[in-house]
C-alpha atoms as a PDB file:
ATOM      1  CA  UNK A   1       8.482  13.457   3.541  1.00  0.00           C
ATOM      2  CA  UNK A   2       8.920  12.146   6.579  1.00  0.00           C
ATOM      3  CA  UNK A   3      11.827   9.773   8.247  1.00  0.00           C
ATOM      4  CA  UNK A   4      11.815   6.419   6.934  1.00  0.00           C
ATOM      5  CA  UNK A   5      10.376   7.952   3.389  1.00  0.00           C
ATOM      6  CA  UNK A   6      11.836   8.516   0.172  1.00  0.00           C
ATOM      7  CA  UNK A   7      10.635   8.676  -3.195  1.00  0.00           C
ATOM      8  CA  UNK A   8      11.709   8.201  -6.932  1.00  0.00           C
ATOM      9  CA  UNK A   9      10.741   8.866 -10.045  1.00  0.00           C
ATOM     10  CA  UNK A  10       9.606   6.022 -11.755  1.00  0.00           C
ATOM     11  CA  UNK A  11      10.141   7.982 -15.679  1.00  0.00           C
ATOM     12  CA  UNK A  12       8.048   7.617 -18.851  1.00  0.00           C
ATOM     13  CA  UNK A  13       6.156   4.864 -19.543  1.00  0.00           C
ATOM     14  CA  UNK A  14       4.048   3.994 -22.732  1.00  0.00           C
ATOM     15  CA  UNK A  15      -0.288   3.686 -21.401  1.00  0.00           C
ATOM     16  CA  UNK A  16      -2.574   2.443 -24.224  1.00  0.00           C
ATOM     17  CA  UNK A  17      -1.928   3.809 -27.418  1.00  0.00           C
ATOM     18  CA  UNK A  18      -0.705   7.042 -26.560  1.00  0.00           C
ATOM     19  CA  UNK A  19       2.360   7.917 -24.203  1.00  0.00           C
ATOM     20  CA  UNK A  20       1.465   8.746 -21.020  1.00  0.00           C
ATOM     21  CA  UNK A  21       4.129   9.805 -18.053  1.00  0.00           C
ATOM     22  CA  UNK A  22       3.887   7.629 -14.594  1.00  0.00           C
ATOM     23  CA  UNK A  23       4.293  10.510 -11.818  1.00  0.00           C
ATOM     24  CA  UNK A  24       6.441  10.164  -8.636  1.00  0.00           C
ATOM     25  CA  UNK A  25       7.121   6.834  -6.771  1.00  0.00           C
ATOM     26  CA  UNK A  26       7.065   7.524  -3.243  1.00  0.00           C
ATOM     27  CA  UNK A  27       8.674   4.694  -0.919  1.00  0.00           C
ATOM     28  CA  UNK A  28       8.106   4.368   2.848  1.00  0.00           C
ATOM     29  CA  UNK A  29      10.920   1.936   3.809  1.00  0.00           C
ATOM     30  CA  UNK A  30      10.499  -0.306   7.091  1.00  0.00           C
ATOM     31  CA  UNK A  31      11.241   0.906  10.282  1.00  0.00           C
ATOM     32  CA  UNK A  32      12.173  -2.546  11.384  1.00  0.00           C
ATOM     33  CA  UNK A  33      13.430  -5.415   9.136  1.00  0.00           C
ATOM     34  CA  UNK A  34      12.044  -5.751   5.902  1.00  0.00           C
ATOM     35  CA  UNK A  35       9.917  -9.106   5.626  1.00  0.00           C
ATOM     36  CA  UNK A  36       7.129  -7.593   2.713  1.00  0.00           C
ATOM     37  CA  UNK A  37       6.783  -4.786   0.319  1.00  0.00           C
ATOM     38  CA  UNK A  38       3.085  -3.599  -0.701  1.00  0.00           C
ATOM     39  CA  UNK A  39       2.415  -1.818  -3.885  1.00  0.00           C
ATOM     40  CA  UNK A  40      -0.534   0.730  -2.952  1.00  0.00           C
ATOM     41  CA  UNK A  41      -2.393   2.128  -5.870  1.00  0.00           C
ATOM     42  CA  UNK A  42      -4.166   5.560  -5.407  1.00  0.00           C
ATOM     43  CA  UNK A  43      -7.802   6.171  -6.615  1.00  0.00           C
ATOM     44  CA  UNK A  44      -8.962   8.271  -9.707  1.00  0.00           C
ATOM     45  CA  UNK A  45      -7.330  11.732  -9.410  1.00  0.00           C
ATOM     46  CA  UNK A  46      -5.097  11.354  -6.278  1.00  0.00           C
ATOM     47  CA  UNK A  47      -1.286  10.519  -6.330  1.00  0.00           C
ATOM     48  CA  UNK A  48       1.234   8.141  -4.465  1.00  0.00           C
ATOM     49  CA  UNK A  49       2.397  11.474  -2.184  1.00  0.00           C
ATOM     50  CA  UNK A  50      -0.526  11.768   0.023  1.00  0.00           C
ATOM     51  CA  UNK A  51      -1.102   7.874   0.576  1.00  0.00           C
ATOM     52  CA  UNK A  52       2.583   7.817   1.054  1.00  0.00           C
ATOM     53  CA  UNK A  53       2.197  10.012   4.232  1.00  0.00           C
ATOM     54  CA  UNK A  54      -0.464   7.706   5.629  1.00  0.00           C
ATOM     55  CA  UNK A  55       0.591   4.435   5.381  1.00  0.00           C
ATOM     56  CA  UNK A  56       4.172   5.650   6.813  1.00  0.00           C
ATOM     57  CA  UNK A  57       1.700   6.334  10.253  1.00  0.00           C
ATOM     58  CA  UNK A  58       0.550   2.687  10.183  1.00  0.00           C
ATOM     59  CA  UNK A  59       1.638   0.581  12.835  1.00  0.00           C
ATOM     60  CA  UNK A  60       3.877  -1.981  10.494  1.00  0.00           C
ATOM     61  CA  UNK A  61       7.405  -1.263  10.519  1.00  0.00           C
ATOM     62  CA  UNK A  62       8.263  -4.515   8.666  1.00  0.00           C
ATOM     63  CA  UNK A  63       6.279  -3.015   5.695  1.00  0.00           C
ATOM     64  CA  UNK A  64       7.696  -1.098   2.581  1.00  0.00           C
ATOM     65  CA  UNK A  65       5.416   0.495   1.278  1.00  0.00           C
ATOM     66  CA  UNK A  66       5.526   1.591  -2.563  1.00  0.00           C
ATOM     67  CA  UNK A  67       3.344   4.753  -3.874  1.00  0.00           C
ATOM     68  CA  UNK A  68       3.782   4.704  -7.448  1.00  0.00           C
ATOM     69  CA  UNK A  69       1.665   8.106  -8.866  1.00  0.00           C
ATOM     70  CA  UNK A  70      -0.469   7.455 -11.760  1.00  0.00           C
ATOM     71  CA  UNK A  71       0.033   9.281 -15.154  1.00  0.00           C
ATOM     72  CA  UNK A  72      -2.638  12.101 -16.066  1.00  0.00           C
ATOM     73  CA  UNK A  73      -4.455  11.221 -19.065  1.00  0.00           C
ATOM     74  CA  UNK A  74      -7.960  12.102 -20.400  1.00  0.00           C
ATOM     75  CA  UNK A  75     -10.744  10.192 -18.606  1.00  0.00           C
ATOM     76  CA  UNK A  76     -13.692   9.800 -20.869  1.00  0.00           C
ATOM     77  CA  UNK A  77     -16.223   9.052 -17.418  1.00  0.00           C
ATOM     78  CA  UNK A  78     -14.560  13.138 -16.404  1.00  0.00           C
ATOM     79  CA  UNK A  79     -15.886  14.118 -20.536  1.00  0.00           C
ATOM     80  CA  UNK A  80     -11.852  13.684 -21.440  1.00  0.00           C
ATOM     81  CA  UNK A  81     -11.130  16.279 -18.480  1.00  0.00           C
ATOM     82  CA  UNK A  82      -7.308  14.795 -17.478  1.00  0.00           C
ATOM     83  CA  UNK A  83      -6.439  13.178 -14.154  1.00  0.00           C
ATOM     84  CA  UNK A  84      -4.239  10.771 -12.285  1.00  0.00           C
ATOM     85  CA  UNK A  85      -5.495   7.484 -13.909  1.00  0.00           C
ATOM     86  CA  UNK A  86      -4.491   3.899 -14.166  1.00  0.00           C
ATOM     87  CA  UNK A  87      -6.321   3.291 -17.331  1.00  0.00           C
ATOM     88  CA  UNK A  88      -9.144   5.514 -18.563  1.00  0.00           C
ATOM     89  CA  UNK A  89     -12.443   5.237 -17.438  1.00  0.00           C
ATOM     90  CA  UNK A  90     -14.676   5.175 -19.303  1.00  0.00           C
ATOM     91  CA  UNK A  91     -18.391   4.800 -17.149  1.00  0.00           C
ATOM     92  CA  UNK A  92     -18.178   4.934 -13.171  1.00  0.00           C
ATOM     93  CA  UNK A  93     -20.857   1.759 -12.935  1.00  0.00           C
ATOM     94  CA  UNK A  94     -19.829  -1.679 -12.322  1.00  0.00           C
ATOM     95  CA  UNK A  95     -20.720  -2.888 -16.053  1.00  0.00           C
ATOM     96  CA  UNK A  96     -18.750  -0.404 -17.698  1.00  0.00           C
ATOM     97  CA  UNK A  97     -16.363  -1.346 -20.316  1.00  0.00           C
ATOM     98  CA  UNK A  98     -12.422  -1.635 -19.277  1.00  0.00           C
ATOM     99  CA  UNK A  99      -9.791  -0.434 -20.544  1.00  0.00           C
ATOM    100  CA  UNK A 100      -8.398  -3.795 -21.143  1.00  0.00           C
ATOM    101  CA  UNK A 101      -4.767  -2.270 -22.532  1.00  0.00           C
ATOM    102  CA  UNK A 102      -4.278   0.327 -19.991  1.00  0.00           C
ATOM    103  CA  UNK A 103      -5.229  -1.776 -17.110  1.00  0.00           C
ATOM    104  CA  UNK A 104      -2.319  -4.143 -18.560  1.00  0.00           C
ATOM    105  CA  UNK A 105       0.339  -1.287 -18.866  1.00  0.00           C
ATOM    106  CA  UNK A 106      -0.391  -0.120 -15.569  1.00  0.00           C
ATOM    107  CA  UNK A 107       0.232  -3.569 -14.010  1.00  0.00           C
ATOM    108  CA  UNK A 108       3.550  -3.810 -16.059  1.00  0.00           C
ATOM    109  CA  UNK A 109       4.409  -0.528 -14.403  1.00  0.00           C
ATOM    110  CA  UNK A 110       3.783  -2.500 -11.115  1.00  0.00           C
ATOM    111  CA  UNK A 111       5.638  -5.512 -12.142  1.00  0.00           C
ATOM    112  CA  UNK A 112       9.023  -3.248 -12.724  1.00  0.00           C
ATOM    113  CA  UNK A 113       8.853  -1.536  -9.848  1.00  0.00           C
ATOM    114  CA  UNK A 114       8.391  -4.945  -7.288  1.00  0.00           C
ATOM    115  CA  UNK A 115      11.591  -5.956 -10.180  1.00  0.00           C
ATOM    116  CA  UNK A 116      13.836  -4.309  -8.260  1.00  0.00           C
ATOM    117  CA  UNK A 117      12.629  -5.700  -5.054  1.00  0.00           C
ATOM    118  CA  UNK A 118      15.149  -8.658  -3.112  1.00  0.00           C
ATOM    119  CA  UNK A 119      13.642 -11.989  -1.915  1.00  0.00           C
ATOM    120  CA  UNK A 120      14.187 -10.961   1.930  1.00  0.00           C
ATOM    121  CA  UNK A 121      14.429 -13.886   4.229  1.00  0.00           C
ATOM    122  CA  UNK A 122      12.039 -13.924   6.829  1.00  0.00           C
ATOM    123  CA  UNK A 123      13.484 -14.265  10.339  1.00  0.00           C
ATOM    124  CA  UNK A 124      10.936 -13.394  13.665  1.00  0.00           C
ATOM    125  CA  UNK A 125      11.750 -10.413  15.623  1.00  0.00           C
ATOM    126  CA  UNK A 126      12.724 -10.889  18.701  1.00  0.00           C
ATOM    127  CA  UNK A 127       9.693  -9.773  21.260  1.00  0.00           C
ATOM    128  CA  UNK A 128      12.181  -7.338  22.747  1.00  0.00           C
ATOM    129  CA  UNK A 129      12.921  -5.441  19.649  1.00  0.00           C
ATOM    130  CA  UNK A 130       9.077  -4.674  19.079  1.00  0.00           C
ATOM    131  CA  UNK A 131       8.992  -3.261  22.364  1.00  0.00           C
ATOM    132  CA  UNK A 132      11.506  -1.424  22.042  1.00  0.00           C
ATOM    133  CA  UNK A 133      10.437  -0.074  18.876  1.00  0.00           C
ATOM    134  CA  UNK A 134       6.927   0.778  20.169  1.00  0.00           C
ATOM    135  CA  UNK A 135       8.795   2.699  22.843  1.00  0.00           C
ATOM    136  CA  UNK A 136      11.156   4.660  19.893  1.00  0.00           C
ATOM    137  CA  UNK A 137       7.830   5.371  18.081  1.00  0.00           C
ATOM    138  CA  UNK A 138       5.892   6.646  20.963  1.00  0.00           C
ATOM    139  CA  UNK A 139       9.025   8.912  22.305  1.00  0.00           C
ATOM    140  CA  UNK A 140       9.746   9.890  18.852  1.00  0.00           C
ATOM    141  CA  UNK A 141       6.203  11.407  18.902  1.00  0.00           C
ATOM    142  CA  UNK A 142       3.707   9.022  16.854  1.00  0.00           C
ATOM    143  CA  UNK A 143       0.080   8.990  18.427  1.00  0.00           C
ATOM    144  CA  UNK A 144      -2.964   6.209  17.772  1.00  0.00           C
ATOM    145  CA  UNK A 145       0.245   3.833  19.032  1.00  0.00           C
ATOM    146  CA  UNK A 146      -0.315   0.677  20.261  1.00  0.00           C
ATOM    147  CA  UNK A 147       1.820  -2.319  21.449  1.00  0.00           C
ATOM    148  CA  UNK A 148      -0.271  -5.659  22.081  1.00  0.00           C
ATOM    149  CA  UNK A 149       0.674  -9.019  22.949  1.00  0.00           C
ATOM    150  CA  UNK A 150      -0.942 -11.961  21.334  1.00  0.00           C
ATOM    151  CA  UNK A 151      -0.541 -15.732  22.511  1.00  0.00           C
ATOM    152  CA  UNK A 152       0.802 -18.051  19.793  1.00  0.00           C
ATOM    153  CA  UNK A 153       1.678 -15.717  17.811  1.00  0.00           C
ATOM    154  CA  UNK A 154       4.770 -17.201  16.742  1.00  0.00           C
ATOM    155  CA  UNK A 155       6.030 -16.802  13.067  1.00  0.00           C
ATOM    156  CA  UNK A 156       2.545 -16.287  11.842  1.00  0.00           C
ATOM    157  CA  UNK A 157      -0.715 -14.400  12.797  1.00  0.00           C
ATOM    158  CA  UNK A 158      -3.330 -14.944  14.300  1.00  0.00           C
ATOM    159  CA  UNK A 159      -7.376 -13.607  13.372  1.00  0.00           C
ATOM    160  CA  UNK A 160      -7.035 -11.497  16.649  1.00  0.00           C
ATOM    161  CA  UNK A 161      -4.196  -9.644  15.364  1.00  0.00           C
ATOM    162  CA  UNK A 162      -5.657  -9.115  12.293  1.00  0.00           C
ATOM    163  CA  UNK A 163      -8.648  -8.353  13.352  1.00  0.00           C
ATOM    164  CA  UNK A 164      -6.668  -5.440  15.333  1.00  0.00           C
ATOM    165  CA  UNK A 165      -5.366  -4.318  12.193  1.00  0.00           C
ATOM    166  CA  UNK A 166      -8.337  -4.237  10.408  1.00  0.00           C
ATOM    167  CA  UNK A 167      -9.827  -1.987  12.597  1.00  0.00           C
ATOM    168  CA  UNK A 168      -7.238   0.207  12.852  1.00  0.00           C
ATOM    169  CA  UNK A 169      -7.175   0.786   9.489  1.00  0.00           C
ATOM    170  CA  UNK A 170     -10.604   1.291   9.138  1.00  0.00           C
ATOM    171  CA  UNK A 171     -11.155   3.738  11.814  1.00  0.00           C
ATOM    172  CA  UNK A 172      -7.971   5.938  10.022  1.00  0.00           C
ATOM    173  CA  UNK A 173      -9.001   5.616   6.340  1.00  0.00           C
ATOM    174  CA  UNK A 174     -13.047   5.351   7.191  1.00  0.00           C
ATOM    175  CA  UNK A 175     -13.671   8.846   5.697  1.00  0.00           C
ATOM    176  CA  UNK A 176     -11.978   7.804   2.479  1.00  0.00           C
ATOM    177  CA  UNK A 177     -13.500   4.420   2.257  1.00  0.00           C
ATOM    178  CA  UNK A 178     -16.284   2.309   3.419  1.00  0.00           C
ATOM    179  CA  UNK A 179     -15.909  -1.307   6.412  1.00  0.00           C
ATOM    180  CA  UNK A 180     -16.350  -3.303   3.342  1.00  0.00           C
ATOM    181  CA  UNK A 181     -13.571  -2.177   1.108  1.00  0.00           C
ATOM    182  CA  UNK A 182     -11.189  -1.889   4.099  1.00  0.00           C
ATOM    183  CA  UNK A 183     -12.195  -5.366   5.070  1.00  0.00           C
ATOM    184  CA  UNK A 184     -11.707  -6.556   1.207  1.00  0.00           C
ATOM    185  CA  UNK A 185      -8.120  -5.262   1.684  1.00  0.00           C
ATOM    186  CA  UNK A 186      -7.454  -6.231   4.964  1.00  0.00           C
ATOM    187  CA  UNK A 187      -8.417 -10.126   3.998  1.00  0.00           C
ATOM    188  CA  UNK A 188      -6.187  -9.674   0.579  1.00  0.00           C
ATOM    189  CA  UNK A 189      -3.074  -8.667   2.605  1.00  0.00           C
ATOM    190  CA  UNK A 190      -3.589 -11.482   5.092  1.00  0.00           C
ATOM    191  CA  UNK A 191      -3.947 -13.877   1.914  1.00  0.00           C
ATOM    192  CA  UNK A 192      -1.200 -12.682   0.165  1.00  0.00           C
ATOM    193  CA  UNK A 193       1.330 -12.194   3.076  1.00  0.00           C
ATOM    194  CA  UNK A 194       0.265 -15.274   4.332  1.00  0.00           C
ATOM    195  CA  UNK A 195      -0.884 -14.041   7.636  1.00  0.00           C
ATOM    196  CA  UNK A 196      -4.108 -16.794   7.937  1.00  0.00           C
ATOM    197  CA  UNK A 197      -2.477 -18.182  10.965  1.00  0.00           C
ATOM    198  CA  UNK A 198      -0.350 -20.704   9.123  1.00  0.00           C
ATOM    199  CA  UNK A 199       3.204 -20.821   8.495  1.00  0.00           C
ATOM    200  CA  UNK A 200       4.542 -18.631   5.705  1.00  0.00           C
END
């Protein structure tokens, strides 16, 4: 891992009706003060480690990032062949059937690890401290850096920022995914971080 990482195991936990073990919890803390902590769930046969690695590159040092790791269970879409899953799967097409209970363990798994989390208060950084920090980053050796400026900013955001981030994102995780499903995440974080340019 790198600085700023750590991870935890997250132990046993019960998935449908059999017992299934959660793997690894990785956790990125914030570079900066902590104002929000994001739960990223990996795909169908990856784990928390390598997304871990990633999102500790992004460009948000206010953001703790959580990578739980997904237990490895038979996947009836793979012919029963075990992976990292969040509930099985049992047909890749959008009208398959879900796996109702395992989708609901899964998000209790979610719901104990954010448990643990503090209600952070929510103070602005001082201008001078992201500067700063933009100049530890790029000193420290972090490339694809960049330190903008955007007018009325204030405590909020503002579509050009996000905008920004959205495209960053995109152009980093474009071979894993495709502009639509990094734009369906990008406008869920700004919804439920409260970054649609009002006051949070």
């Amino acid at each position: 891992m790198n600085y700023g990482s750590s991870s935890r195991p997250s132990g046993p936990r019960t998935a449908t009706r059999r017992s299934f073990e959660y793997g690894r919890t990785y956790v990125v803390r914030p570079k900066g003060r902590h104002q929000a902590t994001i739960v990223w769930l990996h795909g169908l046969g990856d784990n928390g480690a390598s997304w871990s690695q990633l999102l500790e590159s992004l460009p948000l040092p206010n953001v703790k990032w959580i990578c739980p790791t997904a237990p490895t269970r038979p996947v009836a879409a793979f012919g029963g062949f075990p992976c990292t899953a969040w509930f099985d799967v049992k047909d890749l097409s959008e009208y398959g059937p879900d796996d109702v209970e395992g989708t609901d363990v899964s998000a209790a798994h979610v719901a104990n690890l954010l448990s643990a989390e503090p209600a952070d208060g929510d103070d602005v950084v001082p201008y001078k401290h992201g500067e700063r920090s933009a100049e530890v980053l790029r000193s420290s050796g972090f490339r694809n850096l960049t330190f903008k400026t955007y007018n009325g900013l204030g405590h909020y955001t503002v579509p050009e920022q996000m905008d920004d981030v959205c495209r960053w994102l995109t152009a980093r995780l474009g071979h894993y995914t495709v502009p639509e499903q990094m734009d369906d995440v990008c406008r869920w974080l700004t919804a439920r971080l409260g970054l649609d340019g009002s006051r949070s």
